[in-house]
Protein backbone atom coordinates (compact mmCIF):
# COMPACT_ATOMS: atom_id res chain seq x y z
CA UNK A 1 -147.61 35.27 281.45
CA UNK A 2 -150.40 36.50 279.00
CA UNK A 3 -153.80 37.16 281.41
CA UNK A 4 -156.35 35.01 280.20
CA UNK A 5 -159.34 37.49 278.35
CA UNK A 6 -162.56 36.12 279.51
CA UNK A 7 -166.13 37.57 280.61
CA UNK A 8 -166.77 38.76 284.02
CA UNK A 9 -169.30 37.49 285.90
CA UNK A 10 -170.60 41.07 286.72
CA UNK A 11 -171.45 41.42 282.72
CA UNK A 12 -174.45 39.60 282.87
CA UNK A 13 -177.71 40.58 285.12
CA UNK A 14 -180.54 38.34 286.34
CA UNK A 15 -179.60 36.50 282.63
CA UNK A 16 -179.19 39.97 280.57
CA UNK A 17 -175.79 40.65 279.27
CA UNK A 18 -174.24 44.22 279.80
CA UNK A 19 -176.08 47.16 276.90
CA UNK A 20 -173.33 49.30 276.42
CA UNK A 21 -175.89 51.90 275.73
CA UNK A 22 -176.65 52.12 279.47
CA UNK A 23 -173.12 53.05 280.32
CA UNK A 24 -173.28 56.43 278.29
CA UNK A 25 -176.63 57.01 279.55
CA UNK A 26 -175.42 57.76 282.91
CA UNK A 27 -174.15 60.76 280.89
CA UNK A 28 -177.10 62.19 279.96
CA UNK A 29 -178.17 65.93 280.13
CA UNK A 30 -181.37 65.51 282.19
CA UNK A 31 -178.78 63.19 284.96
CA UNK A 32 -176.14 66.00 285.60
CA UNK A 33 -178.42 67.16 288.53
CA UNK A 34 -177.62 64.12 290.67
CA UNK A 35 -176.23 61.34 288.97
CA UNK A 36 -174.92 59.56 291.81
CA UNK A 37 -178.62 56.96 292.06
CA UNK A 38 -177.67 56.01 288.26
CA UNK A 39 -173.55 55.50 289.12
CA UNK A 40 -174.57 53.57 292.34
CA UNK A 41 -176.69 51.28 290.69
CA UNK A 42 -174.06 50.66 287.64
CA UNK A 43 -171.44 49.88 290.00
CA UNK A 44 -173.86 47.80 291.82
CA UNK A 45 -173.62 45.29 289.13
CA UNK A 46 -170.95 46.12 286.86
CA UNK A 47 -167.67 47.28 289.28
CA UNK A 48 -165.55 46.46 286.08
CA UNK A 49 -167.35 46.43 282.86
CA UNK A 50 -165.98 45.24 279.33
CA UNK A 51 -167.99 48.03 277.19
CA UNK A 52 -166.49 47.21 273.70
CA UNK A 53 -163.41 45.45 272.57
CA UNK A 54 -160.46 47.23 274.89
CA UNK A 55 -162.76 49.64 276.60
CA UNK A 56 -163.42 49.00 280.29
CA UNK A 57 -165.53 50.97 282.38
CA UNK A 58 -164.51 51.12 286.24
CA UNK A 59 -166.81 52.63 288.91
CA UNK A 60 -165.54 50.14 292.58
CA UNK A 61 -163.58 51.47 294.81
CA UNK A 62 -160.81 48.91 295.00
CA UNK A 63 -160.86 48.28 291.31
CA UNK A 64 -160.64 52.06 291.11
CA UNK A 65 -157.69 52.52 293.37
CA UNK A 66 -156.00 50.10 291.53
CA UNK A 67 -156.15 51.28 287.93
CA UNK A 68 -154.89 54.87 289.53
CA UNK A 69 -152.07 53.43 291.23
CA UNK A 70 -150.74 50.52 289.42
CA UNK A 71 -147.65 50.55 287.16
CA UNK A 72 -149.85 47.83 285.01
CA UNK A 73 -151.72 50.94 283.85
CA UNK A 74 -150.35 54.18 282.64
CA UNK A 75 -150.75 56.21 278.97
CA UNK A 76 -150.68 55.90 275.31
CA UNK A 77 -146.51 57.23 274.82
CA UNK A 78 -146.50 60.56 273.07
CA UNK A 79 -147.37 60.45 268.89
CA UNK A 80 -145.59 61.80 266.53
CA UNK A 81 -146.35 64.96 263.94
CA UNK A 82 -145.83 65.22 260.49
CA UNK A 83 -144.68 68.80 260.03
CA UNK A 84 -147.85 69.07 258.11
CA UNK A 85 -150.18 68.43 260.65
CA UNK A 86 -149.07 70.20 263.43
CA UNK A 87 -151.38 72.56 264.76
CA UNK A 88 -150.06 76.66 265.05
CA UNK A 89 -148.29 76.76 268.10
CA UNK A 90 -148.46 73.16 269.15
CA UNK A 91 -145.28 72.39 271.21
CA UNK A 92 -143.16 69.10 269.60
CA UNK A 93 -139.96 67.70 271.01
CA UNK A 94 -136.93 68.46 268.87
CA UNK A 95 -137.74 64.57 267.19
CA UNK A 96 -140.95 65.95 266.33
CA UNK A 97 -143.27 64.03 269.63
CA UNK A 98 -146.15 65.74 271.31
CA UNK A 99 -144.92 67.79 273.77
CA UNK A 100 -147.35 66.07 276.65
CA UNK A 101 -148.17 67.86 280.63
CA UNK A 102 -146.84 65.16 282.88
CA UNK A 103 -149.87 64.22 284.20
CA UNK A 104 -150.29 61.75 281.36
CA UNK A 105 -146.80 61.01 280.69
CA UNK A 106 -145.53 57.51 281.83
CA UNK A 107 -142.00 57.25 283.97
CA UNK A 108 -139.73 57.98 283.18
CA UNK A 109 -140.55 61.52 281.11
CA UNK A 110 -143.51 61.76 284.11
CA UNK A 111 -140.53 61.26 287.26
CA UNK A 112 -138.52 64.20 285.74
CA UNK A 113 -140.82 66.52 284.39
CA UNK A 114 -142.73 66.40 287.93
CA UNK A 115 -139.47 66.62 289.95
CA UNK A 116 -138.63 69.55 288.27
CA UNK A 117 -141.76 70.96 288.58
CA UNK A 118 -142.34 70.01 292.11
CA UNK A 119 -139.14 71.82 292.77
CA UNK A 120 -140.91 75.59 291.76
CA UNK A 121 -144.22 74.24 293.09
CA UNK A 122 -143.22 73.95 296.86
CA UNK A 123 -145.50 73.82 299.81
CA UNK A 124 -143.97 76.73 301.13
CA UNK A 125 -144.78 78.79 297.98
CA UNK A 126 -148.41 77.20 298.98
CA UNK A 127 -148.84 78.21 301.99
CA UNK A 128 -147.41 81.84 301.53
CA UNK A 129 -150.35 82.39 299.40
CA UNK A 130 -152.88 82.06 302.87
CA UNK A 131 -152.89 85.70 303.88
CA UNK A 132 -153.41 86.46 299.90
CA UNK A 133 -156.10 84.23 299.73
CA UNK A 134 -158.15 85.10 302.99
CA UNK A 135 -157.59 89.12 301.53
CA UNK A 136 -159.33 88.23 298.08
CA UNK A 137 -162.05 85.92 299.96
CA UNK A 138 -163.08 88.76 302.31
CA UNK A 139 -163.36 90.77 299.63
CA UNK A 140 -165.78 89.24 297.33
CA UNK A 141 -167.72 87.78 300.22
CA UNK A 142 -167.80 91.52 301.08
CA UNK A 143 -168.98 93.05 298.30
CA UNK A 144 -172.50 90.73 298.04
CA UNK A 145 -175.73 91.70 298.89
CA UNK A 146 -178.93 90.24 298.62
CA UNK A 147 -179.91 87.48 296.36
CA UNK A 148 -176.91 87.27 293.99
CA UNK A 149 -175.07 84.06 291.93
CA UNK A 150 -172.03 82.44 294.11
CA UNK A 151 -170.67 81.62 291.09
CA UNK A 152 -169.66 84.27 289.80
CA UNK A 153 -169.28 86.70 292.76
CA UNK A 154 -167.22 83.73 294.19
CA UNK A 155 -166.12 80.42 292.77
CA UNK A 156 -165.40 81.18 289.71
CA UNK A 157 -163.34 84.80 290.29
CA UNK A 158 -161.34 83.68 293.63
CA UNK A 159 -159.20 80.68 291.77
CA UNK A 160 -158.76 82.25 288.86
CA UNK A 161 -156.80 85.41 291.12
CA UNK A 162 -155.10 83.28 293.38
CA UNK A 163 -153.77 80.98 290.32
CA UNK A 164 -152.91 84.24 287.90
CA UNK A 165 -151.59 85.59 291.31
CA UNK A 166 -149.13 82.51 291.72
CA UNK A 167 -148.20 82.67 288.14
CA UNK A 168 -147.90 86.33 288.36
CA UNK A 169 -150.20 87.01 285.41
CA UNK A 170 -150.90 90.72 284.91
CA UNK A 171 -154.20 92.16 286.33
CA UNK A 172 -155.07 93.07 282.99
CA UNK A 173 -155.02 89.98 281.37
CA UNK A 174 -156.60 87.82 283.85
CA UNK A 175 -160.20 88.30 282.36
CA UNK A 176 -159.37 86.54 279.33
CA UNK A 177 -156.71 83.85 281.48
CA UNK A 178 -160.03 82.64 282.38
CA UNK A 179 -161.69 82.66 279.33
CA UNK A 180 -159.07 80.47 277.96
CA UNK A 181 -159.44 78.52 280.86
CA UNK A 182 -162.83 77.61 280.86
CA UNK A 183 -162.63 76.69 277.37
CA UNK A 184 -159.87 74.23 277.65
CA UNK A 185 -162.04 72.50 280.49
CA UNK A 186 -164.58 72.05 278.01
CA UNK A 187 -162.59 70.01 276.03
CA UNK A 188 -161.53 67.82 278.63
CA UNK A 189 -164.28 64.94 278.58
CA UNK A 190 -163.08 61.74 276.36
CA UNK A 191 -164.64 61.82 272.68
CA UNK A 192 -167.67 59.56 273.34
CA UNK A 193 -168.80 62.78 275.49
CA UNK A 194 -166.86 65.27 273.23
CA UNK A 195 -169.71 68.06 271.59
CA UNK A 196 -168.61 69.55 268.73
CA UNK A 197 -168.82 73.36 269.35
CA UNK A 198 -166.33 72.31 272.42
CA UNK A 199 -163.69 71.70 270.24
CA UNK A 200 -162.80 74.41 268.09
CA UNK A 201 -163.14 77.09 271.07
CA UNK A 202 -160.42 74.52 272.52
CA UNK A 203 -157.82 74.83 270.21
CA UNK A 204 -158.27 78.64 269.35
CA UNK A 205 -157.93 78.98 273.85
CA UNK A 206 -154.46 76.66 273.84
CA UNK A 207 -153.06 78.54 270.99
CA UNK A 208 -153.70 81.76 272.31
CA UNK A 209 -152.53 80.96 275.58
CA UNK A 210 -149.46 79.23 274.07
CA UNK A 211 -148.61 82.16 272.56
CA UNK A 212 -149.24 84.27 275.64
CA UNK A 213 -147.31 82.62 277.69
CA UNK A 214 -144.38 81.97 275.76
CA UNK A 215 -144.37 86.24 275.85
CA UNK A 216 -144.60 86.28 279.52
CA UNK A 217 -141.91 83.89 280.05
CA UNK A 218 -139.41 85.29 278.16
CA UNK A 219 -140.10 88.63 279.91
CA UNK A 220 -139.41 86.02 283.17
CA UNK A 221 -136.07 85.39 281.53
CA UNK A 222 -135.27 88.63 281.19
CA UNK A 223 -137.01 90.44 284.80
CA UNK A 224 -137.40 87.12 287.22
CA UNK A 225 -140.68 88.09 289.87
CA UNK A 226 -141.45 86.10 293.15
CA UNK A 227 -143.81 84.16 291.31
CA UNK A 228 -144.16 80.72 289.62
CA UNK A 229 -143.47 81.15 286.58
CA UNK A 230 -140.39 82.73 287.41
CA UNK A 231 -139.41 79.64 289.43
CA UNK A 232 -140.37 77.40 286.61
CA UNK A 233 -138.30 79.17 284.14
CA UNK A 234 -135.19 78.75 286.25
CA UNK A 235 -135.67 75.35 287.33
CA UNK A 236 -133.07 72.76 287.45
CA UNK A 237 -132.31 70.24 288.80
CA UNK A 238 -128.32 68.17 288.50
CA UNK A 239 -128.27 70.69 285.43
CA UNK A 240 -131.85 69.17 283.70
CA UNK A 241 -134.07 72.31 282.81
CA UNK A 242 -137.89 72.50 281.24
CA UNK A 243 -138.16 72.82 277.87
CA UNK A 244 -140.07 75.65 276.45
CA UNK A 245 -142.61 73.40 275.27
CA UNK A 246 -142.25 71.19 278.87
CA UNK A 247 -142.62 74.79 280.67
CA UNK A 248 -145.94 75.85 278.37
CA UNK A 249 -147.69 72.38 278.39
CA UNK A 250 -147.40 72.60 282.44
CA UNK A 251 -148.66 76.09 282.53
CA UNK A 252 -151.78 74.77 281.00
CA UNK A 253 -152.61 72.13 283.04
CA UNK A 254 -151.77 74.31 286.41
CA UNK A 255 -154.50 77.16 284.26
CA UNK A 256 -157.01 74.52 284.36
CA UNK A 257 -156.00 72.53 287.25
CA UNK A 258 -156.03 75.40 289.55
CA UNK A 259 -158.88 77.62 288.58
CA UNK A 260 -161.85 75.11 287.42
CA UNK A 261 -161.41 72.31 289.60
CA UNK A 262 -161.73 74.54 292.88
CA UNK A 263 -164.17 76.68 291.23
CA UNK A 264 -166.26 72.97 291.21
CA UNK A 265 -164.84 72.64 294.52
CA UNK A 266 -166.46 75.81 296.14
CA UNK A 267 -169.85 75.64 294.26
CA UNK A 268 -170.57 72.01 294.67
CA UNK A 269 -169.47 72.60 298.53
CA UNK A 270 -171.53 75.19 299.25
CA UNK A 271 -174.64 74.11 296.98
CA UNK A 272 -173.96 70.78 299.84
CA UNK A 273 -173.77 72.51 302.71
CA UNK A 274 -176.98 74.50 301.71
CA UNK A 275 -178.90 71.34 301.68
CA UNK A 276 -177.17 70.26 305.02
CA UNK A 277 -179.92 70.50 307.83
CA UNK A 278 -177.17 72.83 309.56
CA UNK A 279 -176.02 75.06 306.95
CA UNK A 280 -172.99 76.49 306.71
CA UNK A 281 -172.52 75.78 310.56
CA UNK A 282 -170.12 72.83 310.07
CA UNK A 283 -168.06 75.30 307.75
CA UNK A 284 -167.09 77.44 310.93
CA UNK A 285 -166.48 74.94 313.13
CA UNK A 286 -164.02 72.10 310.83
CA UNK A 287 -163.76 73.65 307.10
CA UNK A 288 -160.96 70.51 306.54
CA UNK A 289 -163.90 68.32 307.20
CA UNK A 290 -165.94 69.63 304.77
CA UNK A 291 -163.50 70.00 302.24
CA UNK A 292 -162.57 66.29 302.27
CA UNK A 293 -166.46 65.52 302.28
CA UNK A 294 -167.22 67.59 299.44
CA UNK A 295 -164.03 65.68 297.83
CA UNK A 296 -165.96 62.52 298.55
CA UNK A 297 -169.39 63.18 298.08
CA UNK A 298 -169.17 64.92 294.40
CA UNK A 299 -165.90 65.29 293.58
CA UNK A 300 -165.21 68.23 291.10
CA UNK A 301 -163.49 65.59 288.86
CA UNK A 302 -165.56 62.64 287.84
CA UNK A 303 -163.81 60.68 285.35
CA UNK A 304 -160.18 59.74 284.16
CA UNK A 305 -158.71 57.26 282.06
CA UNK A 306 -155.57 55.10 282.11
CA UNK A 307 -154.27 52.60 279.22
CA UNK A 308 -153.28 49.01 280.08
CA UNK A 309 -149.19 49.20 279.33
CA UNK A 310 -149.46 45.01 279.46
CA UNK A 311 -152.30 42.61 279.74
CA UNK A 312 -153.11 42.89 283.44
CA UNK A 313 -155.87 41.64 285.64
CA UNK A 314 -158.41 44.22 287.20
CA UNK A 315 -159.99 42.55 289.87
CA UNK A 316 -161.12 39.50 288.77
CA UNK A 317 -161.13 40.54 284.90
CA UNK A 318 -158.28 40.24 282.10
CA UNK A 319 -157.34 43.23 280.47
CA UNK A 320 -155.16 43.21 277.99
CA UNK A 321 -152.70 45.44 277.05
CA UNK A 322 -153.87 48.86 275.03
CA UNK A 323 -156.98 48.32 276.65
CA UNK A 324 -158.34 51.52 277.93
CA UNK A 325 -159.76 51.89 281.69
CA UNK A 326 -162.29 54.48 282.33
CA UNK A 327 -162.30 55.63 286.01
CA UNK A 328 -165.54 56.93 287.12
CA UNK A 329 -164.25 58.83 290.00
CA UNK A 330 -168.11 59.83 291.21
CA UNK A 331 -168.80 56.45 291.42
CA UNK A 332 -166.35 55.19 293.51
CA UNK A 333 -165.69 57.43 295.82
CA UNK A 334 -169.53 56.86 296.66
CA UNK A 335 -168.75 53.08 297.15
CA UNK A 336 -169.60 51.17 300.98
CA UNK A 337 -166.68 49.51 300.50
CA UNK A 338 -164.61 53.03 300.56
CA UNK A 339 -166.69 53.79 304.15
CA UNK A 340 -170.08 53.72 305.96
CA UNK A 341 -173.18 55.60 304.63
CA UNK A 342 -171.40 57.11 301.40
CA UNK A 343 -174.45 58.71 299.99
CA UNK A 344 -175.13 60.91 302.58
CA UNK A 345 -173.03 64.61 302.84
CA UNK A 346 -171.98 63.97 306.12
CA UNK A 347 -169.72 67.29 306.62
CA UNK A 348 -168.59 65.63 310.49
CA UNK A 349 -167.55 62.86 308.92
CA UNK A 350 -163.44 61.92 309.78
CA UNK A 351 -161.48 62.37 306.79
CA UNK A 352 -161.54 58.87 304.81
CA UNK A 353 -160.10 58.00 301.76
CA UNK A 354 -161.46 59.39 298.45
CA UNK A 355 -160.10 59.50 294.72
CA UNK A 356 -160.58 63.31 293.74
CA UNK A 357 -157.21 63.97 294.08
CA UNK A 358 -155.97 60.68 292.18
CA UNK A 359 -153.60 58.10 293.07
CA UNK A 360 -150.35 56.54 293.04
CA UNK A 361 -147.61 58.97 291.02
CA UNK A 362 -150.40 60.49 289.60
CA UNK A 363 -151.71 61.95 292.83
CA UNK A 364 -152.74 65.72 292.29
CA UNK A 365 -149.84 68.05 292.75
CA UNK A 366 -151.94 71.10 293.16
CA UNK A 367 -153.89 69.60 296.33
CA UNK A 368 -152.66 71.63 298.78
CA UNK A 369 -153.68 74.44 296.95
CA UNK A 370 -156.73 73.49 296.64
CA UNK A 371 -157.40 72.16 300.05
CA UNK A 372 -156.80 75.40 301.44
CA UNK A 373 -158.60 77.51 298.95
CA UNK A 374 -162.14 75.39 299.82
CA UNK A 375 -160.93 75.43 303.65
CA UNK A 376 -160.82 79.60 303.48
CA UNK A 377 -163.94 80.22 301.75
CA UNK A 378 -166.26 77.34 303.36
CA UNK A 379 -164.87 79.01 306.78
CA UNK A 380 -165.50 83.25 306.11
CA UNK A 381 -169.10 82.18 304.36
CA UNK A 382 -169.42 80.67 307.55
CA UNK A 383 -167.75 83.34 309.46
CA UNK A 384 -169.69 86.70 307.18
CA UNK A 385 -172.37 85.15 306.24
CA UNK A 386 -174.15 82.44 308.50
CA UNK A 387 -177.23 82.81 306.70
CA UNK A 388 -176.70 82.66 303.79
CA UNK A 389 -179.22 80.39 302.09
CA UNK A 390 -180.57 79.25 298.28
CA UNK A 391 -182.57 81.82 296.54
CA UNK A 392 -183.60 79.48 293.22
CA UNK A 393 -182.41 76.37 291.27
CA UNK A 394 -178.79 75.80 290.54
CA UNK A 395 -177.70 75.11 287.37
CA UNK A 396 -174.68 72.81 285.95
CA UNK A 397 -172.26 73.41 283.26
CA UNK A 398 -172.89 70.84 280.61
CA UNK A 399 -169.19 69.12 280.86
CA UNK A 400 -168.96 65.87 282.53
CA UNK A 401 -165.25 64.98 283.36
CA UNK A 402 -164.87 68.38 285.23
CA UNK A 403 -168.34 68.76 287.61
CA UNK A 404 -169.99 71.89 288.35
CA UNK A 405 -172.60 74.62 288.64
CA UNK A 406 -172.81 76.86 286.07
CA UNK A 407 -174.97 79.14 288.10
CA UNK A 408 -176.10 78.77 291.94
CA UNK A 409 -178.41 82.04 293.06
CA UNK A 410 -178.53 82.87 296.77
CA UNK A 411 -179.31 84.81 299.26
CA UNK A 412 -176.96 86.78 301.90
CA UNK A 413 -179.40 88.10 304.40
CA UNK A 414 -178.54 91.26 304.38
C-alpha cells in the first residue's frame, strides 16, 4: 500500500513553516565548536523534517534508530560507467557497475561482501593487537613533555600504526597511508557540505592508494604475512572470493574507518574529560565508561544517510521511495528520549544506547577496534599522566560528517 505523502505536524512552529535555510545553518563554521545547543533545539521541533522534495532531515532518537535499522531504508544500487567516464583506477564490476565498500551496498551484495570480510576481520585478530597497541601508546605518551598538541603526538599517529600495523603496511609508507587518509575523510560530507578544494585532493588520494594497494596485494599473493590483508586476499568462503576491486574498495573504507574515526575518538575524549571537574580520573578507574560516553556525547561521526528503497513511514511522516534520509547522528544520540541528562559528559554514566557505531546490518564492523584503542589510551593518560591539563584553545578540522580537533595544545606536567 502506497504511504500517504503529507506534512508533518513538526514542520510548522508557533504558525512558521520549516526555512530550509536553518537546517544547513547548523553547519556553519563559527558552530563546529559546540553545535549540540543548535541540533537540540532543531530536533526539538523538527525530529523528522521534509527539507525539499525527497530530502528528509532526521535528528530523534527513535526516528533515528529506525532509518539505521530498517530494511525500508537502504542505498541508491551501484551506477553504471561508460568506459569514457571512468575515473584512472576506479574499480568496475566485469558489467561495468561501481565497484561499491559494503557499507553502502544493499543485501544481498552487502550479506556477502561483509561475510567474507568478517571472516579475515575476526575478534581474535582484534584482540591480538592489545599488547601492540598498549606498546605504541606508552610510547608516544612517553615521549611528551611540556605543553605540546595531543593531536599529533597522539590521536592522530596511534590509529594510523595500529591500522597500517593490521594491514601490514610497510613502515615506510605509512606517512603518506595517512595522508591519503585524511584526504579521503575530507570528502566524506554529502555535497550540500562538499567544499571544492576537498574534492580534487580526494580523487588524486583514492587513486593513489588504489594503485598502492593493488601492489601490496599482489606481493600478499605471492609472500602471505600474519596480517589483514593477507587474510583478505585468501578469503573464501563455500568457494566465493573478493574481487580485486571488492578487496581495494574495503581497504579504503577500513584506511578511513580505522584511523580518522578513533583519531576523533581520542581527541574529542580527552578534550571531554579535560573539561570534566575530575579530569582524567574517571579514565583510570572505568576507560569502557568513558569510551561509550564520548560515543554518546560527540560522537566522532555525526551524520549518515540512507535512501527510502519503497515509500515508507518514518514516524509519523510518509516517505516515499528514493527519498533520501539524513541521519544527524550528534543529534540524536543527545536526545532525553535515548536517556536522562544527555547533554551533560557524564563519564560514570552506565553504558546506554548510542548511534556512533550505527545500526541494524550496518552496525560498525571495526568497533571493537575501536573500543579498545580509546579504552588503552583514555586509561595510560590516566595512568602517565594524571595531570595532564589544557594549555590553549582547541581547534576543529573543518569537515562535518567525520568530527574532530584539528589541533588540541596541552600540558603534561612535567
Amino acid at each position: 500500500m502506497r504511504a500517504e505523502v503529507r506534512a508533518h505536524p513538526a514542520f510548522f512552529c508557533e504558525g512558521e513553516q520549516l526555512d530550509p535555510q536553518e537546517f544547513f545553518a547548523l553547519f556553519a563554521a563559527e558552530r563546529r565548536p559546540d553545535p549540540y545547543p543548535h541540533y537540540r533545539r532543531w530536533r526539538e521541533r523538527f525530529p523528522v523534517a521534509e527539507l525539499a522534495e525527497r530530502m528528509f532531515a532526521v535528528s530523534g532518537f527513535a526516528e533515528a534508530t529506525q532509518v539505521l535499522r530498517d530494511p525500508a531504508f537502504g542505498h541508491p544500487e551501484p551506477e553504471y560507467l561508460d568506459p569514457a567516464d571512468r575515473l584512472p583506477d576506479q574499480p568496475v564490476d566485469e558489467s561495468g557497475r561501481v565497484v561499491r565498500a559494503f557499507l553502502s551496498l544493499n543485501p544481498p551484495d552487502h550479506t556477502r561482501l561483509r561475510r567474507l570480510v568478517a571472516k579475515a576481520f575476526t575478534p581474535r585478530m582484534v584482540e591480538q593487537l592489545t599488547p601492540r597497541i598498549e606498546e605504541i601508546t606508552a610510547s608516544l605518551i612517553d615521549g611528551v613533555r611540556g605543553e605540546f598538541d595531543l593531536m599529533t603526538s597522539l590521536a592522530k599517529p596511534l590509529p594510523v600504526e595500529v591500522i597500517a600495523e593490521l594491514l601490514g603496511v610497510p613502515l615506510d609508507d605509512r606517512e603518506r597511508f595517512a595522508e591519503w587518509s585524511h584526504a579521503l575523510a575530507r570528502a566524506l560530507d554529502p555535497p550540500f557540505l562538499q567544499r571544492p578544494e576537498t574534492v580534487e585532493p580526494a580523487v588524486r588520494a583514492r587513486q593513489s592508494f588504489v594503485g598502492y594497494f593493488r601492489e601490496l596485494a599482489d606481493r600478499r599473493r605471492r609472500e602471505p604475512g600474519d596480517d589483514l590483508l593477507s587474510a583478505l586476499v585468501a578469503v573464501s568462503d563455500a568457494g566465493d572470493v573478493l574481487s580485486e576491486g571488492e578487496l581495494l574498495v574495503t581497504l579504503t573504507l577500513l584506511l578511513i574507518a580505522g584511523h580518522e574515526t578513533t583519531t576523533n575518538l581520542i581527541g574529542n575524549g580527552v578534550l571531554a574529560l579535560l573539561r570534566h571537574p575530575d579530569g582524567l580520573r574517571p579514565a583510570a578507574e572505568a576507560p569502557d565508561r568513558v569510551v561509550e560516553e564520548v560515543l554518546r556525547h560527540d560522537s566522532p561521526v555525526q551524520l549518515t544517510a540512507r535512501t527510502a528503497l519503497r515509500d515508507t513511514v518514518l514516524g509519523e511522516v510518509a516517505v516515499p521511495a528514493g527519498s533520501q534520509a539524513i541521519v544527524l547522528i550528534g543529534a540524536a544520540n543527545r536526545d532525553p528520549s535515548a536517556g536522562p541528562d544527555p547533554e551533560s559528559f557524564d563519564p560514570s554514566r552506565a553504558p546506554g544506547r548510542h548511534l556512533a557505531f550505527g545500526q541494524g546490518i550496518h552496525f560498525c564492523l571495526g568497533a571493537p577496534l575501536a573500543r579498545l584503542e580509546g579504552r588503552i589510551v583514555f586509561r595510560e593518560l590516566a595512568r602517565r599522566l594524571p595531570e595532564l591539563r589544557a594549555a590553549g584553545d582547541p581547534k576543529w578540522t573543518a569537515t562535518t560528517t567525520l568530527r574532530g580537533l584539528a589541533t588540541l595544545p596541552v600540558a603534561s606536567g612535567r
